[in-house]
PDB file of N, CA and C in Angstrom:
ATOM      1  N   UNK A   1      42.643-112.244 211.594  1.00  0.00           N
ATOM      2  CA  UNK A   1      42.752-111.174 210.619  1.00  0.00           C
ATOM      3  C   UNK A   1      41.575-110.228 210.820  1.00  0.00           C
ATOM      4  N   UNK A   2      41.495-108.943 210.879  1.00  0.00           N
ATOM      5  CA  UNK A   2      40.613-107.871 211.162  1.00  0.00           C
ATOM      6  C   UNK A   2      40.563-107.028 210.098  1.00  0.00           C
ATOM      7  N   UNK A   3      41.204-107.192 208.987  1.00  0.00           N
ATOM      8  CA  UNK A   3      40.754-106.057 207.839  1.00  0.00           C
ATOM      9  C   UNK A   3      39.457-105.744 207.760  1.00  0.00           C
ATOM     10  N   UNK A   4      39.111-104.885 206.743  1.00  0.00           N
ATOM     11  CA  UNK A   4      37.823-104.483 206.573  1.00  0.00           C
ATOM     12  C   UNK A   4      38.082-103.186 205.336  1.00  0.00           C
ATOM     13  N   UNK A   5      37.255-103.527 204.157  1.00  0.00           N
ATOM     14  CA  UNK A   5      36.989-103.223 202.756  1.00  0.00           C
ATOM     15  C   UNK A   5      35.896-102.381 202.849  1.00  0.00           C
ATOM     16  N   UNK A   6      35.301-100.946 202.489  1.00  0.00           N
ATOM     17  CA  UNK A   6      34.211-100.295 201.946  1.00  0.00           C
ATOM     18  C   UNK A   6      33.878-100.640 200.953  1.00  0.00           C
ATOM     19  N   UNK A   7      32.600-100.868 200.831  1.00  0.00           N
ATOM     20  CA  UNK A   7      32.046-101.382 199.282  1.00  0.00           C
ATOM     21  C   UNK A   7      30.865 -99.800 199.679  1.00  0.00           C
ATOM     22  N   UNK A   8      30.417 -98.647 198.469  1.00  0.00           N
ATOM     23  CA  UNK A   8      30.039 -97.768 198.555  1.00  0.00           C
ATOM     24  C   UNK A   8      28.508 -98.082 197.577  1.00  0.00           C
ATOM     25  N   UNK A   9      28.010 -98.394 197.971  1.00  0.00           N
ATOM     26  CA  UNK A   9      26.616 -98.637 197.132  1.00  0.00           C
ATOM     27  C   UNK A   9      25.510 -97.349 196.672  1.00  0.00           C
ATOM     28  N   UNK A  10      25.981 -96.197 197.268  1.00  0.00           N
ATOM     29  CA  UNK A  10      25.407 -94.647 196.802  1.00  0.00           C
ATOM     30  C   UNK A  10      25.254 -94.535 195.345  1.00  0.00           C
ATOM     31  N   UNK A  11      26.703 -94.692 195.051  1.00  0.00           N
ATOM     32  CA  UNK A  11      26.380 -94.333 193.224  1.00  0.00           C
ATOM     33  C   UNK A  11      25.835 -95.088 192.184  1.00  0.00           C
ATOM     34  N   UNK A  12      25.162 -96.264 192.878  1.00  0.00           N
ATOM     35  CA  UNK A  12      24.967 -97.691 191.900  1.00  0.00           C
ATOM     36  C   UNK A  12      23.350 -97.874 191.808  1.00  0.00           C
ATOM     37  N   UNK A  13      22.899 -97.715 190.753  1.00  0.00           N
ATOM     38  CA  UNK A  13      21.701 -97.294 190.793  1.00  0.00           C
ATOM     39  C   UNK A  13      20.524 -98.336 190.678  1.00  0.00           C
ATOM     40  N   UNK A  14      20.964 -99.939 190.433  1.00  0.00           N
ATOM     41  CA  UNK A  14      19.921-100.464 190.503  1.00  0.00           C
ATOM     42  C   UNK A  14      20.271-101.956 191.310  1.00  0.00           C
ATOM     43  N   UNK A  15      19.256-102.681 191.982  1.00  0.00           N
ATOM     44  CA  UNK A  15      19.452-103.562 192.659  1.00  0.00           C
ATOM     45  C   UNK A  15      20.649-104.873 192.156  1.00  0.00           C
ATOM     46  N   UNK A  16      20.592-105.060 191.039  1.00  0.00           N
ATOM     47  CA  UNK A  16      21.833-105.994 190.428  1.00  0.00           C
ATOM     48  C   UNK A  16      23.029-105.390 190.632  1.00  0.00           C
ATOM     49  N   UNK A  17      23.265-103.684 189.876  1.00  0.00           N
ATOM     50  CA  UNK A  17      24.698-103.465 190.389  1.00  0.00           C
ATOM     51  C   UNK A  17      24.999-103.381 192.124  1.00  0.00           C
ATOM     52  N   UNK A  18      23.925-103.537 192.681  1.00  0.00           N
ATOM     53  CA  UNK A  18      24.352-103.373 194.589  1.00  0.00           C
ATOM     54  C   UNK A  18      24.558-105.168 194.884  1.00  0.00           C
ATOM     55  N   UNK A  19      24.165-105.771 194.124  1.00  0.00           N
ATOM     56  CA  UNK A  19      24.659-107.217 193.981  1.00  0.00           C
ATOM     57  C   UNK A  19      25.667-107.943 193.749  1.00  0.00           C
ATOM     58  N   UNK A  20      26.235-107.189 192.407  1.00  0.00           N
ATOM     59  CA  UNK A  20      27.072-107.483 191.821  1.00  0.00           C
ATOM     60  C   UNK A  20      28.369-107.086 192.465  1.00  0.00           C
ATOM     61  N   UNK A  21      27.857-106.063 192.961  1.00  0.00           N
ATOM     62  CA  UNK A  21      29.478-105.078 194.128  1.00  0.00           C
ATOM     63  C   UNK A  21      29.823-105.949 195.363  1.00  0.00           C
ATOM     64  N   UNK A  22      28.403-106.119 196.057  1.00  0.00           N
ATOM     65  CA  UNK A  22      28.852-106.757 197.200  1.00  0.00           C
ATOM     66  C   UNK A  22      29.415-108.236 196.864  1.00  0.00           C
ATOM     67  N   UNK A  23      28.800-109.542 195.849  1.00  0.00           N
ATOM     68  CA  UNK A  23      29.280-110.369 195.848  1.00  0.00           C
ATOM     69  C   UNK A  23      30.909-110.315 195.343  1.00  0.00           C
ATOM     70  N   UNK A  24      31.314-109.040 194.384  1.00  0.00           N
ATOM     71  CA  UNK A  24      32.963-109.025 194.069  1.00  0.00           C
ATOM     72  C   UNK A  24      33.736-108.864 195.252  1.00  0.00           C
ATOM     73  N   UNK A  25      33.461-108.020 196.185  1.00  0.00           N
ATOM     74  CA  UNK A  25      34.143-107.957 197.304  1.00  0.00           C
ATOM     75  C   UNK A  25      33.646-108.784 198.526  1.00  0.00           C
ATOM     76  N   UNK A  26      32.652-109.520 198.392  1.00  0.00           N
ATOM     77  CA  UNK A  26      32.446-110.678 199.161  1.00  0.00           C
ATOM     78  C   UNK A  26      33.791-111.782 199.140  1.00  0.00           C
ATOM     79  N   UNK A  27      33.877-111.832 197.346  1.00  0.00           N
ATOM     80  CA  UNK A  27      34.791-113.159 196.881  1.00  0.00           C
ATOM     81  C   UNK A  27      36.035-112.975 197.280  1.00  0.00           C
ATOM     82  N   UNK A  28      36.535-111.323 196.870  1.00  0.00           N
ATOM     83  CA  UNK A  28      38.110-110.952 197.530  1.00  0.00           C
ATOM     84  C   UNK A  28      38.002-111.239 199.144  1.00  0.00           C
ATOM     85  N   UNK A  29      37.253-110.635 199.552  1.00  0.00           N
ATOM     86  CA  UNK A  29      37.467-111.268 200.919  1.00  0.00           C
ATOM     87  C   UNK A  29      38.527-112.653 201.607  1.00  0.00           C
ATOM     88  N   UNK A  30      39.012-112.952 202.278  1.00  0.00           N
ATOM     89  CA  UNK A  30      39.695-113.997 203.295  1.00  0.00           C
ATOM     90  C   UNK A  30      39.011-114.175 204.304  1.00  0.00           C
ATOM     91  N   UNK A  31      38.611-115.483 204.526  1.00  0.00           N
ATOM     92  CA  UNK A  31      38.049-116.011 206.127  1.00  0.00           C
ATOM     93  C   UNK A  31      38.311-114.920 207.010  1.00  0.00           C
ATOM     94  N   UNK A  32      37.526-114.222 207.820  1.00  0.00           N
ATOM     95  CA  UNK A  32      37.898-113.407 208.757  1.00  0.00           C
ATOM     96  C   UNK A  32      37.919-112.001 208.678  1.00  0.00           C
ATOM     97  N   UNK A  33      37.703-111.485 207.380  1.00  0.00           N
ATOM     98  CA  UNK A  33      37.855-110.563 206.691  1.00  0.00           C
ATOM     99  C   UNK A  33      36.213-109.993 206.746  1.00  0.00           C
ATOM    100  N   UNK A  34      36.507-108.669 206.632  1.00  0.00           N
ATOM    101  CA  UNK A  34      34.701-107.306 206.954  1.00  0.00           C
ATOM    102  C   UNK A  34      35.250-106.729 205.626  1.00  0.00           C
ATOM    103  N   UNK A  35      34.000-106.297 205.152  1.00  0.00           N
ATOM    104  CA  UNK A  35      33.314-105.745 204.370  1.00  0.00           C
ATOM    105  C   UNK A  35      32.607-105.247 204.724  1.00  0.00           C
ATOM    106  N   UNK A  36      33.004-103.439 204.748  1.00  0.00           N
ATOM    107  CA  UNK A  36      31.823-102.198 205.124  1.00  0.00           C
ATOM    108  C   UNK A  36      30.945-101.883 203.942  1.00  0.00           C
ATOM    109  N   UNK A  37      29.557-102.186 204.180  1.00  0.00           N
ATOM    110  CA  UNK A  37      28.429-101.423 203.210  1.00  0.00           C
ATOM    111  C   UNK A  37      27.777-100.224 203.462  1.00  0.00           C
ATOM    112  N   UNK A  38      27.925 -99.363 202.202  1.00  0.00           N
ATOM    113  CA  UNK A  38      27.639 -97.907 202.682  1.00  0.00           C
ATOM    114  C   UNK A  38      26.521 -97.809 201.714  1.00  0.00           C
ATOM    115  N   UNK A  39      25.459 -97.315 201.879  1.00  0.00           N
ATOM    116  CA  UNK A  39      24.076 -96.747 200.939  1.00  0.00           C
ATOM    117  C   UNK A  39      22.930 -95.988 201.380  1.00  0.00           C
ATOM    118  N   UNK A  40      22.471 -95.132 200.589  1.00  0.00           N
ATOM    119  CA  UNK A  40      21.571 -94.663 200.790  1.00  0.00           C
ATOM    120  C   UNK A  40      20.326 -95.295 200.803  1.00  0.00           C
ATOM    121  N   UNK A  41      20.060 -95.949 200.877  1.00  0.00           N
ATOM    122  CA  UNK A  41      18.581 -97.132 200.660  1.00  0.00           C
ATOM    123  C   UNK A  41      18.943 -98.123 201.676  1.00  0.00           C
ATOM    124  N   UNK A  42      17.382 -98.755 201.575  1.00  0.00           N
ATOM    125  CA  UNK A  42      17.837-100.079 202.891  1.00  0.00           C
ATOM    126  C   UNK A  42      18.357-101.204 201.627  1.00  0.00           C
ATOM    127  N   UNK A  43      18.851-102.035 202.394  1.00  0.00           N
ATOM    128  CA  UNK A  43      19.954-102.919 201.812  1.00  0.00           C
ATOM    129  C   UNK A  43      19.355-104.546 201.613  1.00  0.00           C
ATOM    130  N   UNK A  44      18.144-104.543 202.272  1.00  0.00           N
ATOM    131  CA  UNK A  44      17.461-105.849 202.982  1.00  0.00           C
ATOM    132  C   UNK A  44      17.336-106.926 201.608  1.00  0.00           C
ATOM    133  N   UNK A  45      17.300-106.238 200.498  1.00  0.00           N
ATOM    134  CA  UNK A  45      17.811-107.238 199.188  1.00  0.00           C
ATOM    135  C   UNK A  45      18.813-108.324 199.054  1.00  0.00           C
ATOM    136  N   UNK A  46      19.797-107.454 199.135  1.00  0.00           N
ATOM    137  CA  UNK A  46      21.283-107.677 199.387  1.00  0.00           C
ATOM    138  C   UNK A  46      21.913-108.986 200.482  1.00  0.00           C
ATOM    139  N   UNK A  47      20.928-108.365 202.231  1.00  0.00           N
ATOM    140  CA  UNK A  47      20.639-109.582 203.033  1.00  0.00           C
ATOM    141  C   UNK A  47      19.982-110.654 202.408  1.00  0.00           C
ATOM    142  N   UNK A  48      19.271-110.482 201.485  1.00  0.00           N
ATOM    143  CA  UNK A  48      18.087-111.971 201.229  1.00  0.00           C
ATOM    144  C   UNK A  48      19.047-112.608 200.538  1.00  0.00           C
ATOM    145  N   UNK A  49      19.512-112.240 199.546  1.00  0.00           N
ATOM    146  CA  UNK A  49      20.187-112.400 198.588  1.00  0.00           C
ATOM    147  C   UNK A  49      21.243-113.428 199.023  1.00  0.00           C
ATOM    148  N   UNK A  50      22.148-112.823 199.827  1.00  0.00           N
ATOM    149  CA  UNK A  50      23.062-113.336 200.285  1.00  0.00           C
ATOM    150  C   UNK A  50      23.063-114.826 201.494  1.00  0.00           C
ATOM    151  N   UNK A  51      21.900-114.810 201.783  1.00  0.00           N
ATOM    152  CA  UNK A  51      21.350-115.780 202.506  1.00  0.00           C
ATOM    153  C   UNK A  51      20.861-116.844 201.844  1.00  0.00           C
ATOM    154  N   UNK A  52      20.295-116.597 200.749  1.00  0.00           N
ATOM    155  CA  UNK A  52      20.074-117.655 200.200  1.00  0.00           C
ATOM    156  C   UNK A  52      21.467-118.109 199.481  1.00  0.00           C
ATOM    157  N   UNK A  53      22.449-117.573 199.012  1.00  0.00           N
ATOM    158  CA  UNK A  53      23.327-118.202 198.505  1.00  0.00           C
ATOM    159  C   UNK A  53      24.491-118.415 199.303  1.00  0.00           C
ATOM    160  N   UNK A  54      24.656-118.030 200.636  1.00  0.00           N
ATOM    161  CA  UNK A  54      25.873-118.391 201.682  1.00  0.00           C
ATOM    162  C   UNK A  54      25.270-118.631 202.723  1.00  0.00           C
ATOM    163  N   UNK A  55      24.005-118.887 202.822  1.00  0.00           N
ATOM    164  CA  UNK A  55      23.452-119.260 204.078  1.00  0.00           C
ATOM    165  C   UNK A  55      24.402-119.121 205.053  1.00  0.00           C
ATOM    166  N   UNK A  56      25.163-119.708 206.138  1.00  0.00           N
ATOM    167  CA  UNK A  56      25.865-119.576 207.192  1.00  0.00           C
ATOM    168  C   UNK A  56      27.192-119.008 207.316  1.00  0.00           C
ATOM    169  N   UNK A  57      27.807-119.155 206.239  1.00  0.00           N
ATOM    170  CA  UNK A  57      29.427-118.697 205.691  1.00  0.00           C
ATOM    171  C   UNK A  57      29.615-116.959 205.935  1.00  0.00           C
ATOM    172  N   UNK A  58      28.803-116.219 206.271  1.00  0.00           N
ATOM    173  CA  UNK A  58      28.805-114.922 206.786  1.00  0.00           C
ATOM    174  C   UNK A  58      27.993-114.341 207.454  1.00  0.00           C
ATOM    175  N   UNK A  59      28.386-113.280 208.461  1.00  0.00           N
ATOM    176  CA  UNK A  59      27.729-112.345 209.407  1.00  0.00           C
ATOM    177  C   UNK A  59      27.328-111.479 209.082  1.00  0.00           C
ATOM    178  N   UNK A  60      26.122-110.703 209.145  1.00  0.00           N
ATOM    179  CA  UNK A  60      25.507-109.705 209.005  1.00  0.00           C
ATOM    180  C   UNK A  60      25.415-108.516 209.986  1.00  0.00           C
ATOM    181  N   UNK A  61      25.881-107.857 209.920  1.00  0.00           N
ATOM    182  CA  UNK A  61      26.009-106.612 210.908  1.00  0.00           C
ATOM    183  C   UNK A  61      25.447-105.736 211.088  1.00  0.00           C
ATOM    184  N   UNK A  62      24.689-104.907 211.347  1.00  0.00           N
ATOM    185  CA  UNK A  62      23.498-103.671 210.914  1.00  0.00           C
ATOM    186  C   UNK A  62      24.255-102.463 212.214  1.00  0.00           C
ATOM    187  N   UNK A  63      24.736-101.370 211.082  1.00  0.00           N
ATOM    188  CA  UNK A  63      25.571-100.615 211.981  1.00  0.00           C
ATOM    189  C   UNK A  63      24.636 -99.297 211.889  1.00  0.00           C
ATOM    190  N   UNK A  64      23.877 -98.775 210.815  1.00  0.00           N
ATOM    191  CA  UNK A  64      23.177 -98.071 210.689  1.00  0.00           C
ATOM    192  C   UNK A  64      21.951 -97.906 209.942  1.00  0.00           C
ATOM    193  N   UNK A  65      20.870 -97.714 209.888  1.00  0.00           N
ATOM    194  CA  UNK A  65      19.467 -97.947 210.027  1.00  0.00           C
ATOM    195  C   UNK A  65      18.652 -96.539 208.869  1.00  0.00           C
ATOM    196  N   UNK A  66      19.270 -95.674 208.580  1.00  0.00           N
ATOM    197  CA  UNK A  66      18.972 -94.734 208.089  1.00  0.00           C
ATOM    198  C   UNK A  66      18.034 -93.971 208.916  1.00  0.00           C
ATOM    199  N   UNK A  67      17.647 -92.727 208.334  1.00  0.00           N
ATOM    200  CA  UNK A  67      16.901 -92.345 206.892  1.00  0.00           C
ATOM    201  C   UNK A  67      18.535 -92.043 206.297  1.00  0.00           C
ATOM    202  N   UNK A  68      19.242 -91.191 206.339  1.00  0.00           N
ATOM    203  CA  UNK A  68      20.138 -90.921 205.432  1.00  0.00           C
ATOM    204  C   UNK A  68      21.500 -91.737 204.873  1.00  0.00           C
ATOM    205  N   UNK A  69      21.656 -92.048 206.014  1.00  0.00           N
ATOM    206  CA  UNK A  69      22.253 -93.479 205.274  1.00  0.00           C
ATOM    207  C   UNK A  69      21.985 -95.211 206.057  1.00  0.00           C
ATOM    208  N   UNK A  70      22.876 -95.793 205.446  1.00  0.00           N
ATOM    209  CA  UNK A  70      22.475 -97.563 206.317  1.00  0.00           C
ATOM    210  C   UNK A  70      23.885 -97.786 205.751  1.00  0.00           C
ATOM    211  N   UNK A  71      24.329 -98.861 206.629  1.00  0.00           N
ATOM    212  CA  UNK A  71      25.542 -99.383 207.024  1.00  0.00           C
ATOM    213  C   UNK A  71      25.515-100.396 207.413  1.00  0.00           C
ATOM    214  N   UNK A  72      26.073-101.721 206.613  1.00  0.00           N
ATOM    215  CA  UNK A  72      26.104-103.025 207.516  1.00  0.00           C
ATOM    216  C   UNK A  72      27.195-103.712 207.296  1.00  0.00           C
ATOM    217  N   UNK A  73      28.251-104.181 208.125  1.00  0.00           N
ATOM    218  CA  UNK A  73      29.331-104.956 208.068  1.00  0.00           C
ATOM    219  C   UNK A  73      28.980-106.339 208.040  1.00  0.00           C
ATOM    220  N   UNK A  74      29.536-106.934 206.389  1.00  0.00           N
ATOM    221  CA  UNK A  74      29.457-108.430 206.513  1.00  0.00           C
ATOM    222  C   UNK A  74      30.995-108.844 206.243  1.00  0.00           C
ATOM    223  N   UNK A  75      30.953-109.956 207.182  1.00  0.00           N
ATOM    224  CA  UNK A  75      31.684-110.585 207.709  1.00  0.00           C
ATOM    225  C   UNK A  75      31.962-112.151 206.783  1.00  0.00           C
ATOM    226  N   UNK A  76      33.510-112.502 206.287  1.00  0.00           N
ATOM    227  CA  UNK A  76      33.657-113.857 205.874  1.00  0.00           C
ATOM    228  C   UNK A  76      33.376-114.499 206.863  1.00  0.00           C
ATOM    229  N   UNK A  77      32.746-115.982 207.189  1.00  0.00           N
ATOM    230  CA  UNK A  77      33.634-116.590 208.534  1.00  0.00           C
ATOM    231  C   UNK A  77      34.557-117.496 207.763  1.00  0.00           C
ATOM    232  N   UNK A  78      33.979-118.247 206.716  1.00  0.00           N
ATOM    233  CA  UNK A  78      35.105-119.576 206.033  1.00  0.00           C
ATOM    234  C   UNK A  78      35.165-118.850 204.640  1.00  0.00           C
ATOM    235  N   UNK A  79      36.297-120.530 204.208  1.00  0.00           N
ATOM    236  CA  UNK A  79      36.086-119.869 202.881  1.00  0.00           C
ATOM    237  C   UNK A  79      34.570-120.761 201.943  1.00  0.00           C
ATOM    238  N   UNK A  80      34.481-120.565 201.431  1.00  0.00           N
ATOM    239  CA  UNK A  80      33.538-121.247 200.394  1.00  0.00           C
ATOM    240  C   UNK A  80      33.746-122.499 200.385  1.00  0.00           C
ATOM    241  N   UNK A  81      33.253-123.827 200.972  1.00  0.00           N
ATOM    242  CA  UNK A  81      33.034-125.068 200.933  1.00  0.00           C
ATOM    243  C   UNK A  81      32.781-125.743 199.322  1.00  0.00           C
ATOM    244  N   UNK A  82      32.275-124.996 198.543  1.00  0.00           N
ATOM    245  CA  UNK A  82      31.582-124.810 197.446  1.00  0.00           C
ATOM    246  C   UNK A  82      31.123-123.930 196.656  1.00  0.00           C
ATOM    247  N   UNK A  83      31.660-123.661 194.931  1.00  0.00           N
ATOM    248  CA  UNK A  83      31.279-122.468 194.643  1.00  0.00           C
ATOM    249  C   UNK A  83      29.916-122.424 193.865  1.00  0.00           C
ATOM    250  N   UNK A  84      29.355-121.745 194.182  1.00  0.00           N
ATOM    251  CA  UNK A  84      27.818-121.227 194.152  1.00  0.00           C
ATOM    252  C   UNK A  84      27.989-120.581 192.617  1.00  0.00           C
ATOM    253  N   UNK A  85      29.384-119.952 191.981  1.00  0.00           N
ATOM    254  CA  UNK A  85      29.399-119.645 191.038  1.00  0.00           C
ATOM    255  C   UNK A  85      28.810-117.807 190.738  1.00  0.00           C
ATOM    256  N   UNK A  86      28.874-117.591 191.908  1.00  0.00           N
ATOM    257  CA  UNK A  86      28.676-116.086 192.151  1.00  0.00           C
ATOM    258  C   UNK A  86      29.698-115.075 191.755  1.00  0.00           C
ATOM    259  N   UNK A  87      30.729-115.743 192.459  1.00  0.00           N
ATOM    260  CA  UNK A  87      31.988-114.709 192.143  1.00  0.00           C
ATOM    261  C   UNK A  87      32.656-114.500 190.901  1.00  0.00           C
ATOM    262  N   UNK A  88      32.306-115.672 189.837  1.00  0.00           N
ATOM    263  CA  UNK A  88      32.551-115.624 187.891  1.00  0.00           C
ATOM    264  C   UNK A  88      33.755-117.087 188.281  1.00  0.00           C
TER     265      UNK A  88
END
């Protein structure tokens, strides 16, 4: 499966709602399934974040670097072994 979802993090103004976005469309996600991140800011939160709570279960992609924008495709690989309780 090759889909792939924009999650737009521009209009969201503080580090929880860029959290809260990516983990909702983390959860819709399917094994195999991308998720494009679009923002004006670096995102490197978001990476920590997500590492500590899926450690291996997804790919991190770094498609663009800014200054004006940053872009990183994360990637399902499985589904959730276990829920972390992120997604509600």
């Amino acid at each position: 499966m090759n889909s792939e979802i924009t999650t737009d993090l521009r209009p969201l103004t503080t580090a929880n709602q860029d959290l809260l976005a990516v983990f909702n469309g983390y959860c819709a996600l399917l094994a195999g399934q991308a998720m494009l991140l679009v923002s004006n800011r670096p995102m490197d939160h978001v990476q920590r974040h997500l590492d500590s709570m899926l450690e291996s279960d997804y790919l991190w992609e770094v498609l663009d670097q800014g200054p004006a924008q940053w872009r990183a495709r994360v990637t399902k690989l499985e589904a959730f072994q276990t829920c972390c309780g992120a997604c509600g």
